[in-house]
N, C-alpha and C. Protein backbone atom coordinates (compact mmCIF):
# COMPACT_ATOMS: atom_id res chain seq x y z
N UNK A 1 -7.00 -1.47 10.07
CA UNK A 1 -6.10 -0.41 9.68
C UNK A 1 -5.84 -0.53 8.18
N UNK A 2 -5.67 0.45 7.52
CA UNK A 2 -5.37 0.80 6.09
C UNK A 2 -4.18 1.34 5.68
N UNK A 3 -3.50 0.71 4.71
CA UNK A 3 -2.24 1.43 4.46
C UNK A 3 -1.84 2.43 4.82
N UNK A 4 -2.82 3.64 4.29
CA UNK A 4 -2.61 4.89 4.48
C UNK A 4 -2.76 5.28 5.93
N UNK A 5 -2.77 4.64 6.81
CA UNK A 5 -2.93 4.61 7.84
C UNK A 5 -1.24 4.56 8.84
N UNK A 6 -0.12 4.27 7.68
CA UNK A 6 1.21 3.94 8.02
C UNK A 6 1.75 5.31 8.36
N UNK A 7 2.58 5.13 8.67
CA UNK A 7 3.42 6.57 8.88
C UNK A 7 5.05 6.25 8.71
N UNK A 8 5.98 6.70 8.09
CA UNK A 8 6.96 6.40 6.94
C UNK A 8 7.84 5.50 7.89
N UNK A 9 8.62 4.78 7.29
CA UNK A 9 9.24 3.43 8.50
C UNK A 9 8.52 2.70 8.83
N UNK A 10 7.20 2.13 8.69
CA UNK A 10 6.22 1.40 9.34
C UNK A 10 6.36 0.15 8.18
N UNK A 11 6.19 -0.52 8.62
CA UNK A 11 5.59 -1.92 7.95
C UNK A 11 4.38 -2.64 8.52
N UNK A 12 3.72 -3.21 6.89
CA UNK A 12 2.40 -4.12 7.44
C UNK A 12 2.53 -5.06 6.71
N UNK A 13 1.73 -5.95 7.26
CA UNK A 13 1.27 -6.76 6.20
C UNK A 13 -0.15 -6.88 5.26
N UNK A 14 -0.14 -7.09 4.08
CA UNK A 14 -1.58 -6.84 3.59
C UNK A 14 -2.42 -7.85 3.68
N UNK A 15 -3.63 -7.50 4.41
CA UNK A 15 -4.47 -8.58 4.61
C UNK A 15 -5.94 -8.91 3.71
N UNK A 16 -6.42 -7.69 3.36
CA UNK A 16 -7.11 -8.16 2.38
C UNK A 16 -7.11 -6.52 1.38
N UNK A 17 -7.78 -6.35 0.22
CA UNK A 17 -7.77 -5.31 -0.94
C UNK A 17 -9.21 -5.56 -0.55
N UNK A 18 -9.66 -3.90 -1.06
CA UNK A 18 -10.99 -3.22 -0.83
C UNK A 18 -11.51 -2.48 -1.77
N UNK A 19 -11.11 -3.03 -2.82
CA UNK A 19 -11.12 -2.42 -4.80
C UNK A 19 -11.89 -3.90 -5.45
N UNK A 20 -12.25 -3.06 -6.53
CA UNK A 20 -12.78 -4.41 -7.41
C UNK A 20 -12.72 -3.46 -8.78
N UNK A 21 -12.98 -4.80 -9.81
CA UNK A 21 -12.37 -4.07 -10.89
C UNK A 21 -10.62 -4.39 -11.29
N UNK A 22 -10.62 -3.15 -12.37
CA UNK A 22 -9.38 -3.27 -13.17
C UNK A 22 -8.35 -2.56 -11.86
N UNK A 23 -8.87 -1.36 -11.34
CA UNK A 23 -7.99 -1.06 -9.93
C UNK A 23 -7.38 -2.54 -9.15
N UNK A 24 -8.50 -3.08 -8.79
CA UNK A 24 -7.77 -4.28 -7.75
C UNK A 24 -7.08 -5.31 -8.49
N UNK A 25 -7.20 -5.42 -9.90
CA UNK A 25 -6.12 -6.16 -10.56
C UNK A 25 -4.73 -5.39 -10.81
N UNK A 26 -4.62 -3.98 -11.02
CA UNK A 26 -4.00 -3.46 -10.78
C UNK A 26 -2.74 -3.46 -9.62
N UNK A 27 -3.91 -3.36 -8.68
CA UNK A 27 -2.87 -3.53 -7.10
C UNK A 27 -1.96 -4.67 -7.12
N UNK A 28 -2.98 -6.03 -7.57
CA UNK A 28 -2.58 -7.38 -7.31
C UNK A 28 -1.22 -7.14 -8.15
N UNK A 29 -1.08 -6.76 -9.36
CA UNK A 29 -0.43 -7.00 -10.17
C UNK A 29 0.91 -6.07 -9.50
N UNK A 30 0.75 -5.19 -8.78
CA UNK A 30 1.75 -4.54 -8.55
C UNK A 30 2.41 -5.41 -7.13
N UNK A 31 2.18 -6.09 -6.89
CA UNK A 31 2.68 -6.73 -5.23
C UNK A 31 1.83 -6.83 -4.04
N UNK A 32 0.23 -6.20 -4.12
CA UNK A 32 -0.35 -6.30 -3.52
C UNK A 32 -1.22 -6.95 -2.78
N UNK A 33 -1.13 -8.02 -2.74
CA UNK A 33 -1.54 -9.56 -2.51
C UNK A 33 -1.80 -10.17 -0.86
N UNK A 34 -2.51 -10.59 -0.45
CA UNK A 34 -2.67 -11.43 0.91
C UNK A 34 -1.18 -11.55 1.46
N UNK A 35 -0.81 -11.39 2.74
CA UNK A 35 0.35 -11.71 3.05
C UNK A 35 1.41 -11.34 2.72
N UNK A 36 1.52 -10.30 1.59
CA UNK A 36 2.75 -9.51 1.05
C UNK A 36 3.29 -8.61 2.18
N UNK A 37 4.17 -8.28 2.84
CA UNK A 37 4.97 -7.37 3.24
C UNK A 37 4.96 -5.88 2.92
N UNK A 38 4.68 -4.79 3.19
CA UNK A 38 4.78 -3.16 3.13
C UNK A 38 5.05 -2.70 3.84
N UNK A 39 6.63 -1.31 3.12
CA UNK A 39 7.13 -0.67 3.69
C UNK A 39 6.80 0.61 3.13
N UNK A 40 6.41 1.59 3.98
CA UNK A 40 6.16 2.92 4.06
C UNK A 40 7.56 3.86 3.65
N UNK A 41 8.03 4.20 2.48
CA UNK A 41 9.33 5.11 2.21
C UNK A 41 9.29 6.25 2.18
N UNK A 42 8.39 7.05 1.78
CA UNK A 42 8.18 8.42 1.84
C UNK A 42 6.95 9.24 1.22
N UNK A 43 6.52 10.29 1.59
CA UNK A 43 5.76 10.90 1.44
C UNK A 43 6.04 11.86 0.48
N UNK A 44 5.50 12.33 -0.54
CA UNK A 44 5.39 13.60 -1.50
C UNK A 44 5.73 14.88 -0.74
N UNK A 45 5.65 15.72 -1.27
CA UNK A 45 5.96 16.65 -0.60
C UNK A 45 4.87 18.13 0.00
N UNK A 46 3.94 17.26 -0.77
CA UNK A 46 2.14 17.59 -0.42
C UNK A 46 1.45 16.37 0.00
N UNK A 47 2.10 15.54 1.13
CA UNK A 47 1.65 13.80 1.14
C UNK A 47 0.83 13.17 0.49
N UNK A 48 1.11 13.49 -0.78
CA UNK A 48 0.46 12.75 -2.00
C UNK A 48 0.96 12.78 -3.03
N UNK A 49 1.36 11.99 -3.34
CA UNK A 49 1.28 10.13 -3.52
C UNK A 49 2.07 9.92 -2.13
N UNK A 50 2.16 8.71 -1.96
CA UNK A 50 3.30 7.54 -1.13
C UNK A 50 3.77 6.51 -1.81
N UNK A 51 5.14 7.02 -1.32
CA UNK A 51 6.01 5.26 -1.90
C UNK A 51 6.00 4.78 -1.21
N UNK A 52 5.64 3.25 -1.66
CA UNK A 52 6.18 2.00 -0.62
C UNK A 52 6.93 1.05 -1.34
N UNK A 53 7.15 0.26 -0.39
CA UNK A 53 8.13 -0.85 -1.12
C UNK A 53 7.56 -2.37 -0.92
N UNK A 54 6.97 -3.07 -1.85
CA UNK A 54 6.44 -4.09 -1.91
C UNK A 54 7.13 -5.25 -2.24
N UNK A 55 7.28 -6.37 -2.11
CA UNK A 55 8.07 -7.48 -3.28
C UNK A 55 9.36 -6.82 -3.75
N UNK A 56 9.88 -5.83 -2.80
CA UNK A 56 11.14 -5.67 -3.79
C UNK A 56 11.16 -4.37 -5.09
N UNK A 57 9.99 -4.09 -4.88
CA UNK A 57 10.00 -3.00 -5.94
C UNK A 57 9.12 -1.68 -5.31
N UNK A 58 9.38 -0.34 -5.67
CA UNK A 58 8.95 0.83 -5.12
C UNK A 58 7.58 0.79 -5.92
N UNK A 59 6.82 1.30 -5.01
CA UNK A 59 5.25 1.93 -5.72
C UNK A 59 4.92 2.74 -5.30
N UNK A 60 3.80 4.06 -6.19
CA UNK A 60 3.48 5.51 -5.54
C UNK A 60 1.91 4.85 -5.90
N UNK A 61 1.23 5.44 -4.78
CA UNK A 61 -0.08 5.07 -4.69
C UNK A 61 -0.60 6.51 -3.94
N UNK A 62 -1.89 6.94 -4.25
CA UNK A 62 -2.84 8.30 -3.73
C UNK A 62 -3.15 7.48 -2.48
N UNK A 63 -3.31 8.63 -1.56
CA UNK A 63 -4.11 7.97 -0.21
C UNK A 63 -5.20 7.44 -0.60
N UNK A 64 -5.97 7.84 -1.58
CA UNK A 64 -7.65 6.94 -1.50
C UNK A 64 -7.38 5.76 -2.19
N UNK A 65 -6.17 5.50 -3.02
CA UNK A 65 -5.80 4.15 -3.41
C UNK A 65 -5.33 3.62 -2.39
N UNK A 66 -4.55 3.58 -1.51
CA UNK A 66 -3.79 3.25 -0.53
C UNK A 66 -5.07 2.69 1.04
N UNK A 67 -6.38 3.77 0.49
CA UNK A 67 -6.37 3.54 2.08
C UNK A 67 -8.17 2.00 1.70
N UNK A 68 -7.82 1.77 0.27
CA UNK A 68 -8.37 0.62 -0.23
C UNK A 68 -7.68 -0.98 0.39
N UNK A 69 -6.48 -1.39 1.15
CA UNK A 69 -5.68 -2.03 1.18
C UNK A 69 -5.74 -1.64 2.73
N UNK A 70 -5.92 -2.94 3.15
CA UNK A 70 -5.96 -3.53 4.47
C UNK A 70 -4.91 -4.18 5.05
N UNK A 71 -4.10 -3.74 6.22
CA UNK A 71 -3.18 -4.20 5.95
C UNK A 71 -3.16 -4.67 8.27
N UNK A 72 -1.93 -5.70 8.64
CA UNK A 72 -1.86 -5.77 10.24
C UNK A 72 -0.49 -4.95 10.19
N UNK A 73 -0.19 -3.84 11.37
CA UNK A 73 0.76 -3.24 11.51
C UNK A 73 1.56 -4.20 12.13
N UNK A 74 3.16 -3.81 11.07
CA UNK A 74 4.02 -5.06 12.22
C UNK A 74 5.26 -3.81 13.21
């Protein structure tokens, strides 16, 4: 399952990133890491972008960024 795969209220955990490159340093750098925690907050109002909430801090990510990030539904 893939982030974008959440539906708002959901939490996962991230299990592995599916980017390489300055993108997947990107992610990392934003909270996106092995074992980090994600919460699904809301959808755009054309469901694109999504916020989530990582480490404590909000992030907007595109579904095709989002659905890069592997995550176990909890």
């Amino acid at each position: 399952m893939t982030l974008d795969d959440l539906q708002t209220g959901q939490k996962g955990i991230v299990r592995k990133i599916n980017a390489k490159g300055p993108f997947k340093k990107r992610l990392l750098e934003m909270g996106f890491v092995a074992g980090a925690e994600v919460e699904v907050i809301k959808y755009a109002p054309l469901k694109d972008p999504v916020e989530y909430l990582v480490k404590g801090y909000h992030v907007s990510l595109r579904h095709e960024e989002a659905a890069t990030i592997e995550v176990d539904p909890l």
